[in-house]
N, C-alpha and C. Protein backbone atom coordinates (compact mmCIF):
# COMPACT_ATOMS: atom_id res chain seq x y z
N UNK A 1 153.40 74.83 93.56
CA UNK A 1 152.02 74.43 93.74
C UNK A 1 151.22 75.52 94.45
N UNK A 2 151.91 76.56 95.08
CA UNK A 2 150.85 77.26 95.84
C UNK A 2 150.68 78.45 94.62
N UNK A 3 151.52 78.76 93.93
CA UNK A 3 151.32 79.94 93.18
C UNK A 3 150.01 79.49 91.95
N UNK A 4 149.84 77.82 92.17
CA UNK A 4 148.89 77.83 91.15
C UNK A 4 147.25 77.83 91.72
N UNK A 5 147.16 78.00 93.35
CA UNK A 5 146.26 77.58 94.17
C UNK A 5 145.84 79.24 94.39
N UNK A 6 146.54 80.15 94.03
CA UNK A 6 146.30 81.50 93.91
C UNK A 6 145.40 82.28 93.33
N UNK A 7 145.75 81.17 92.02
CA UNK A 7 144.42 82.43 90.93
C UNK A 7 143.26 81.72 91.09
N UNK A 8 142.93 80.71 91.57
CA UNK A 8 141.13 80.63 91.07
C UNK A 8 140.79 81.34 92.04
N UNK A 9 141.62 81.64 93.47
CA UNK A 9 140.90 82.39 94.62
C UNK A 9 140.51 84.07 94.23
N UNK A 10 141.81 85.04 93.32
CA UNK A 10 141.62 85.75 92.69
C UNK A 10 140.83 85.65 91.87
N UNK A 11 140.29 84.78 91.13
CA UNK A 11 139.10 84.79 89.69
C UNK A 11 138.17 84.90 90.29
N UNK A 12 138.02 84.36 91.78
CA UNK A 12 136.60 83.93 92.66
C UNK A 12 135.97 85.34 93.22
N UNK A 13 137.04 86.06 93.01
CA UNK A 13 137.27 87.78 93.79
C UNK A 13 136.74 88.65 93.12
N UNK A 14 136.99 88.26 91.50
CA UNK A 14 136.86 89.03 90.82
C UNK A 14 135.08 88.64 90.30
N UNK A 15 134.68 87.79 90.29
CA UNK A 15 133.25 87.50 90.11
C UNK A 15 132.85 87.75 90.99
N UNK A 16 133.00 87.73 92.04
CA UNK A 16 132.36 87.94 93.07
C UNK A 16 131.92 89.45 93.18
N UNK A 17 132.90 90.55 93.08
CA UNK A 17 132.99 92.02 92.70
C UNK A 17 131.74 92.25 91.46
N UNK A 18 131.91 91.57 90.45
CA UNK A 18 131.73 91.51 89.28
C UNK A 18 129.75 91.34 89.87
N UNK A 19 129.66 90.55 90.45
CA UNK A 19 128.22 90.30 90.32
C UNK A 19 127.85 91.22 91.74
N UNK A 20 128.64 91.82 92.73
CA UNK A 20 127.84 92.71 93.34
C UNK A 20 127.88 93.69 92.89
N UNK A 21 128.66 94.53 92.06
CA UNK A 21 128.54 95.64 90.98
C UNK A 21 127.05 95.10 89.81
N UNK A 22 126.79 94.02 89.28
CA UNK A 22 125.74 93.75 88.36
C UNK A 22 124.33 93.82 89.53
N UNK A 23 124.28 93.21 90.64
CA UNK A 23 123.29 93.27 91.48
C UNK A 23 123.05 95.12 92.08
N UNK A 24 124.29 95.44 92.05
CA UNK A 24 123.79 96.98 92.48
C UNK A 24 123.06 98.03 91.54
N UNK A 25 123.67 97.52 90.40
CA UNK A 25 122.81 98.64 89.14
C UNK A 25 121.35 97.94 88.78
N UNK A 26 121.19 96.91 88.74
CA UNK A 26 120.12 96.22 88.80
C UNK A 26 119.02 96.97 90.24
N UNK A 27 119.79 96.49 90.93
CA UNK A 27 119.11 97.67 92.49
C UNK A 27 118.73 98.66 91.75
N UNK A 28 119.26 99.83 91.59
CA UNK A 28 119.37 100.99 91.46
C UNK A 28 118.36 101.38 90.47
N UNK A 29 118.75 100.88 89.14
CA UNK A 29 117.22 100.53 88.16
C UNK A 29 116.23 100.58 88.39
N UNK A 30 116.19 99.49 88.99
CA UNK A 30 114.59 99.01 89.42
C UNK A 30 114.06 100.23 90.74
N UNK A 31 115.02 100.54 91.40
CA UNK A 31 114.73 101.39 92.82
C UNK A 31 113.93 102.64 91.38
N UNK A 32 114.79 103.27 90.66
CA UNK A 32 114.25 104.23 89.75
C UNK A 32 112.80 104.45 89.01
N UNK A 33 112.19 103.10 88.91
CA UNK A 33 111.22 102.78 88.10
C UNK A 33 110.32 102.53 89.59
N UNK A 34 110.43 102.72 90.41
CA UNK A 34 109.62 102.35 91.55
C UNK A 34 109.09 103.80 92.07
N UNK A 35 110.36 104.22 92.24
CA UNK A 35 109.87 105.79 92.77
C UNK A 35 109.21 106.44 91.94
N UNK A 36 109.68 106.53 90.35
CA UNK A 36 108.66 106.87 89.18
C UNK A 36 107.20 106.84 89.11
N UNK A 37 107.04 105.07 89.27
CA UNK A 37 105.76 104.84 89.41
C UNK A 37 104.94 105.72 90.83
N UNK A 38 105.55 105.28 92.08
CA UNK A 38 104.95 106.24 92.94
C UNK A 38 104.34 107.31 92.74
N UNK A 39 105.73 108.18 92.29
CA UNK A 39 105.80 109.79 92.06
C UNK A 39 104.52 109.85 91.15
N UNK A 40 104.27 109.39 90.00
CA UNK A 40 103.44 109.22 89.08
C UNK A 40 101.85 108.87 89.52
N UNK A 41 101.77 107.87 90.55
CA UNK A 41 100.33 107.75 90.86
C UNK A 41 100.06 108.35 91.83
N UNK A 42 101.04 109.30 93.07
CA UNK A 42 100.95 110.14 93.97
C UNK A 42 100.22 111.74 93.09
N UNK A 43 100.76 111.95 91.91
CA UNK A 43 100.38 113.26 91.47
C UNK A 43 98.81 112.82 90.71
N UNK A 44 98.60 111.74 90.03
CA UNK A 44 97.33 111.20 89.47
C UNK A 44 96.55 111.43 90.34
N UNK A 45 96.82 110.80 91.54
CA UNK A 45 95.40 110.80 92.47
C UNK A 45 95.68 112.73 93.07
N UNK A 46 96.16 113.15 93.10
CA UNK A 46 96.16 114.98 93.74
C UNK A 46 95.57 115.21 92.17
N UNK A 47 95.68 114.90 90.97
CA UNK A 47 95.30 115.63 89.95
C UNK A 47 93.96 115.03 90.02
N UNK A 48 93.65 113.93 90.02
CA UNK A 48 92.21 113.37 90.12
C UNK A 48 90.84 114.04 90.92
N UNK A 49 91.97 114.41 92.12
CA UNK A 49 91.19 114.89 93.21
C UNK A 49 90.81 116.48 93.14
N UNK A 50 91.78 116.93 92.39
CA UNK A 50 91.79 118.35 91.94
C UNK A 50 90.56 118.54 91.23
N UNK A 51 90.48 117.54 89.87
CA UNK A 51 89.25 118.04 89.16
C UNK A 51 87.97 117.13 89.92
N UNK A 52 88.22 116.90 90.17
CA UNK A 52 86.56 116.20 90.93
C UNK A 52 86.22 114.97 90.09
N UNK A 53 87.71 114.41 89.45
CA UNK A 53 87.01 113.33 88.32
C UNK A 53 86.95 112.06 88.83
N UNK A 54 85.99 111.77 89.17
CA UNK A 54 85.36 110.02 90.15
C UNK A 54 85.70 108.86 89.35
N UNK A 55 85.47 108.91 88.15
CA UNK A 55 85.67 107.67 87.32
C UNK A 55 87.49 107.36 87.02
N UNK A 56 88.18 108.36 87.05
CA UNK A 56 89.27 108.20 86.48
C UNK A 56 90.07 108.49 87.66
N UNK A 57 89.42 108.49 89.20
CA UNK A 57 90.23 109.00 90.47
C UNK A 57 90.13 107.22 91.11
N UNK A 58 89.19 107.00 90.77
CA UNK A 58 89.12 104.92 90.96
C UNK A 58 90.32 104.41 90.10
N UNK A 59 90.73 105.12 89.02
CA UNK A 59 91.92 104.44 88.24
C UNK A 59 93.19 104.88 88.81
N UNK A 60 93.50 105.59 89.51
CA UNK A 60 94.09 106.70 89.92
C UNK A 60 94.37 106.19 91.52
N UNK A 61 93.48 105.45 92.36
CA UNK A 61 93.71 105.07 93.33
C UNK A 61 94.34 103.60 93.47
N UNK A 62 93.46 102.93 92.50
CA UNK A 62 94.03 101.72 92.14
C UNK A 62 95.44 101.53 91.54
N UNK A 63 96.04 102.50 90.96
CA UNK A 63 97.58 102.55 90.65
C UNK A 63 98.65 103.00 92.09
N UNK A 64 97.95 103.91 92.40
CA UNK A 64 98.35 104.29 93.45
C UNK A 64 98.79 103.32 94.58
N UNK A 65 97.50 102.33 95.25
CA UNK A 65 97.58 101.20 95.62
C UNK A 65 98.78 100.33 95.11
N UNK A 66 98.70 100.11 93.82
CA UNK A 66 99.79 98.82 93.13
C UNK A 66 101.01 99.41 93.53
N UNK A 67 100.79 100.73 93.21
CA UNK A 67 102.58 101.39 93.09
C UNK A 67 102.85 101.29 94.61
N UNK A 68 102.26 101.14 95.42
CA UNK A 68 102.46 101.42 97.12
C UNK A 68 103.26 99.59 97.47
N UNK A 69 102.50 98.70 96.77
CA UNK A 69 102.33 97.13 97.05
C UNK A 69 103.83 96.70 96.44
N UNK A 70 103.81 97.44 95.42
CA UNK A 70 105.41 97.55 94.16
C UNK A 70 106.22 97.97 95.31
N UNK A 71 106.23 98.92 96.05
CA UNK A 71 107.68 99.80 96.29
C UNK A 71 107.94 98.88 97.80
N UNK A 72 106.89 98.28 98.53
CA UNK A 72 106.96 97.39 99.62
C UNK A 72 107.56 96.32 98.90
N UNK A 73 107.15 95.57 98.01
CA UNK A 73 107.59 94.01 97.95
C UNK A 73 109.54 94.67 97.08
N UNK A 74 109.24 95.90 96.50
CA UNK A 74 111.07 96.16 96.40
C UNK A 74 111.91 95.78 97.52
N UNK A 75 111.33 96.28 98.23
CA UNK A 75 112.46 96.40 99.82
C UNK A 75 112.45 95.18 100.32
N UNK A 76 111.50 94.43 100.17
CA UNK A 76 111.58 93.18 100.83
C UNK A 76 112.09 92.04 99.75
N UNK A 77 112.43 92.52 98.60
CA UNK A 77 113.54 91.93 97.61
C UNK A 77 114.38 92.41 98.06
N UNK A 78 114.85 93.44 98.01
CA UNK A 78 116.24 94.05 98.55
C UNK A 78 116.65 92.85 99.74
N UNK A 79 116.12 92.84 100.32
CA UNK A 79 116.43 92.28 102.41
C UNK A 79 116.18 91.04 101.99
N UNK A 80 116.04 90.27 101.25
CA UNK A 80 115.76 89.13 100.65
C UNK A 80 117.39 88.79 100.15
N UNK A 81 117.88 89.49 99.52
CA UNK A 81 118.76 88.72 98.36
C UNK A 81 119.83 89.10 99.39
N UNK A 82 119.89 90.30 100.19
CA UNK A 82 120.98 90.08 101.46
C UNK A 82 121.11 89.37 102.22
């Protein structure tokens, strides 16, 4: 009886592994597409600002903004699901 009280604790081990390996690449992903976006509306608004272009430096700030609001509410998913 104990050798059969063994494996669901092992199966429990192995999902368990199984879904913090699926939660880490999931992390990691999303961490990728965050910094992207940053990186991306950090150089928009220096390129915006470069040419003196007002109409398209308002589009440019406003991404900037989102991508800033994006990479905060990441981390506080991160510290969330821990």
């Amino acid at each position: 009886m104990a050798r059969g009280a063994g494996l669901p604790q092992s199966r429990s081990r192995q999902d368990g592994i199984l879904r913090r390996a699926l939660r880490a690449v999931v992390l990691g992903v999303t961490f990728l597409f965050v910094v992207s976006a940053l990186a991306v509306s950090c150089a928009l608004v220096v390129y915006t600002a470069w040419r003196h272009d007002f109409p398209h430096g308002l589009f440019a700030l406003l991404f900037a903004v989102l991508s800033a609001q994006i990479a905060l509410n990441w981390f506080l998913w991160k510290d969330d699901e821990e």
